[in-house]
Protein backbone atom coordinates (compact mmCIF):
# COMPACT_ATOMS: atom_id res chain seq x y z
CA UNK A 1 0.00 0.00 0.00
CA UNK A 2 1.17 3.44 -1.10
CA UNK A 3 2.17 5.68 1.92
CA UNK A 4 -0.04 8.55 0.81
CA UNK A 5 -2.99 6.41 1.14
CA UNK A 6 -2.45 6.30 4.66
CA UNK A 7 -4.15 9.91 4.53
CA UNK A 8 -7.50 8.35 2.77
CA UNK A 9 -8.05 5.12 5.67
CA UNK A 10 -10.89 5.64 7.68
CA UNK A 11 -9.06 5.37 10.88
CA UNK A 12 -8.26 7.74 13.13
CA UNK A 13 -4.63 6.19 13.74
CA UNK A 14 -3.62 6.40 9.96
CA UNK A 15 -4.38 9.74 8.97
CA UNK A 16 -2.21 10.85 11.85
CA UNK A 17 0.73 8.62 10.61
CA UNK A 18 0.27 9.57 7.26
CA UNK A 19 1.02 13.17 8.63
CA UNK A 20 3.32 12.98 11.01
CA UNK A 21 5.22 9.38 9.97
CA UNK A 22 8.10 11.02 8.27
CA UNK A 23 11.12 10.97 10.46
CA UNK A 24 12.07 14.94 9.30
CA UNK A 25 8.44 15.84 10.16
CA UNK A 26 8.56 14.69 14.35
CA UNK A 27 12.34 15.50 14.93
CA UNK A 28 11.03 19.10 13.16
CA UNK A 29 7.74 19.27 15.53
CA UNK A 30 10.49 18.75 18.48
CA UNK A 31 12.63 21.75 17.48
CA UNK A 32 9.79 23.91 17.58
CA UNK A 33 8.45 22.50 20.64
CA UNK A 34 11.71 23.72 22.49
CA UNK A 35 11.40 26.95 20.93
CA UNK A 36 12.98 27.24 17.68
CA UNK A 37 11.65 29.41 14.94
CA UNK A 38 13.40 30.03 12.19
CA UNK A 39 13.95 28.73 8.70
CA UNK A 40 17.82 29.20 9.48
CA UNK A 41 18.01 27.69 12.76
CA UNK A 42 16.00 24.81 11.85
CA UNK A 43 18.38 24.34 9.32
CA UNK A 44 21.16 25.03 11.88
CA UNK A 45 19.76 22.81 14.72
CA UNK A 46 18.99 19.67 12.71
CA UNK A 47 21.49 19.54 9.81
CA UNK A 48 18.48 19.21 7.57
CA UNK A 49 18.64 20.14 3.78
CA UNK A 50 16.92 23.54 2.88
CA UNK A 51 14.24 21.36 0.37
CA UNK A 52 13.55 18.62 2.90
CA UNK A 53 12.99 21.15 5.45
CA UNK A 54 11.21 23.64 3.06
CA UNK A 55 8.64 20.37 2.23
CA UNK A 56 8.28 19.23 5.78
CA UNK A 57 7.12 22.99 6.83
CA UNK A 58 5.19 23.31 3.86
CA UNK A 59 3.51 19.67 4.92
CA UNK A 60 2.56 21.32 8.50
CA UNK A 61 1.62 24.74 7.03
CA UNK A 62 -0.87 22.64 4.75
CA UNK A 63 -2.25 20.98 7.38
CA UNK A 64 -3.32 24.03 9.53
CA UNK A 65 -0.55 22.43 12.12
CA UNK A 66 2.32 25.68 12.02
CA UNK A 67 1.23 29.46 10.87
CA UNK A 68 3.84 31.77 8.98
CA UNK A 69 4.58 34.94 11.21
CA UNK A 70 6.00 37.52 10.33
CA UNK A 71 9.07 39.99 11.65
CA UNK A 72 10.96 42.42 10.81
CA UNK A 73 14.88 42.15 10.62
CA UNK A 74 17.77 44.41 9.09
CA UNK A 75 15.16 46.10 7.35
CA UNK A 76 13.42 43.47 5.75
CA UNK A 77 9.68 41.05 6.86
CA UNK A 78 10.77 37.55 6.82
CA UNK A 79 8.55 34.80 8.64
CA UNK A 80 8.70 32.47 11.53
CA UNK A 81 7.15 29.55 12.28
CA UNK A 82 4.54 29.09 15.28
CA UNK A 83 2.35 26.41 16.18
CA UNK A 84 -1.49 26.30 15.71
CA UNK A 85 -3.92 24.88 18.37
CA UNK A 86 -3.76 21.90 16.20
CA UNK A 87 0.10 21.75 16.12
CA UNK A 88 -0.33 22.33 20.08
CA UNK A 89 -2.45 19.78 20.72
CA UNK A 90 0.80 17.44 19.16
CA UNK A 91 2.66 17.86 22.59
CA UNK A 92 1.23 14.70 24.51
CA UNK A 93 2.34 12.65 21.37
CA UNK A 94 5.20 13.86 21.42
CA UNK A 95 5.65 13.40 24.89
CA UNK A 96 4.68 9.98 25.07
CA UNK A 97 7.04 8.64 22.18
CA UNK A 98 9.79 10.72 24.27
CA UNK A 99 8.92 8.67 27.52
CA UNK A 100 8.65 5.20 25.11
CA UNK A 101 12.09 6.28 23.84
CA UNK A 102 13.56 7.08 27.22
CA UNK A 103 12.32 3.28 28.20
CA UNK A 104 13.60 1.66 25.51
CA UNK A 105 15.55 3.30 23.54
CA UNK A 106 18.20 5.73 25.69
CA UNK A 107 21.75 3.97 26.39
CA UNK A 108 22.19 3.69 29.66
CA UNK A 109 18.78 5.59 30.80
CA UNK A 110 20.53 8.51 29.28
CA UNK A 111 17.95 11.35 28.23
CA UNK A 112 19.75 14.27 25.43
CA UNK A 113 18.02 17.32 27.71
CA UNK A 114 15.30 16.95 30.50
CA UNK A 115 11.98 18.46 30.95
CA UNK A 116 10.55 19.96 34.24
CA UNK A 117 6.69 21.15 35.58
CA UNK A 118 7.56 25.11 35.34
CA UNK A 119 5.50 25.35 38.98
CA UNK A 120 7.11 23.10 40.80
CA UNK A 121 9.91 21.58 39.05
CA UNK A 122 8.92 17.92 38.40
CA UNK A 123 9.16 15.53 35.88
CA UNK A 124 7.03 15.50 32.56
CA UNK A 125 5.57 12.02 31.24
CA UNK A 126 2.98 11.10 29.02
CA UNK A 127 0.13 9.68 30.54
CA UNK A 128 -3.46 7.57 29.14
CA UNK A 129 -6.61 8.65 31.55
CA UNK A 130 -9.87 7.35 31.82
CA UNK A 131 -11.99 10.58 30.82
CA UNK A 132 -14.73 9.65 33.56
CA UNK A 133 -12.25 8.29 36.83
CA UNK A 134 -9.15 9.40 35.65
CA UNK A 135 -7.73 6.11 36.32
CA UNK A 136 -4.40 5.79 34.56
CA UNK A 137 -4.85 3.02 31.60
CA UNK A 138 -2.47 0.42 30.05
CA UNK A 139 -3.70 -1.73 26.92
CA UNK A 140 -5.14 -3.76 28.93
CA UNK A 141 -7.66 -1.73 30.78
CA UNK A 142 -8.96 -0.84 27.66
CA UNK A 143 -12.29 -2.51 25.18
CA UNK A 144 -12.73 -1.57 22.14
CA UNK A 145 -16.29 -0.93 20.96
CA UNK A 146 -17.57 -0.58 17.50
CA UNK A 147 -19.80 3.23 17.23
């Protein structure tokens, strides 16, 4: 099956991938989640080609998931990149496939920068809540029931 096709499954899991499966496209949604920007120091940041980079933030622009802003420097309007609600709403994904990686895939539990609660300094973790108890969920806890 054709990757783009991904986008056309009715399944709430696949149009998702089909977005954001692309390995450029999450380590890109990172940067900007720890504050870069910029065209330049995306580029700078990731060692990422100007046309891969260029298509990825077209991709996201597409998809409602960044905005274009713009600024003024030396003179001249050029345009940053800022998340939408949409490309907020990506932070607990992102968050949980940093947790899964810090499981399984960190040498020696070794994390590459850490992430603390602002208010009171703890740790951040992805977490899957029952929306009625709030009972914290594994696979297991969980049915799955035609609508």
């Amino acid at each position: 099956m054709p990757y783009s096709s991904f986008a056309s499954m009715p399944c709430t899991l696949s149009r998702p991938a089909a977005l954001l499966g692309e390995r450029w496209t999450l380590l890109l949604l990172r940067q900007i989640f720890l504050g870069t920007r910029r065209f330049e120091d995306f580029q700078a940041t990731m060692d990422i080609s100007r046309s891969v980079l260029t298509d990825r933030l077209n991709v996201l622009l597409q998809e409602n998931v960044l905005k274009r802003v713009p600024y003024h420097e030396d003179g001249r309007t050029r345009h940053e990149y800022r998340l939408t609600e949409k490309g907020r709403d990506l932070y607990p994904v992102l968050m949980a496939l940093r947790t899964w990686g810090e499981k399984w895939m960190a040498p020696d539990e070794e994390e590459s920068f850490h992430l603390h609660h602002r208010d009171c300094g703890g740790g951040v973790r992805a977490k899957v809540e029952c929306t009625e108890c709030a009972a914290e969920l594994t696979a297991r806890d969980v049915q799955v029931a035609k609508q």
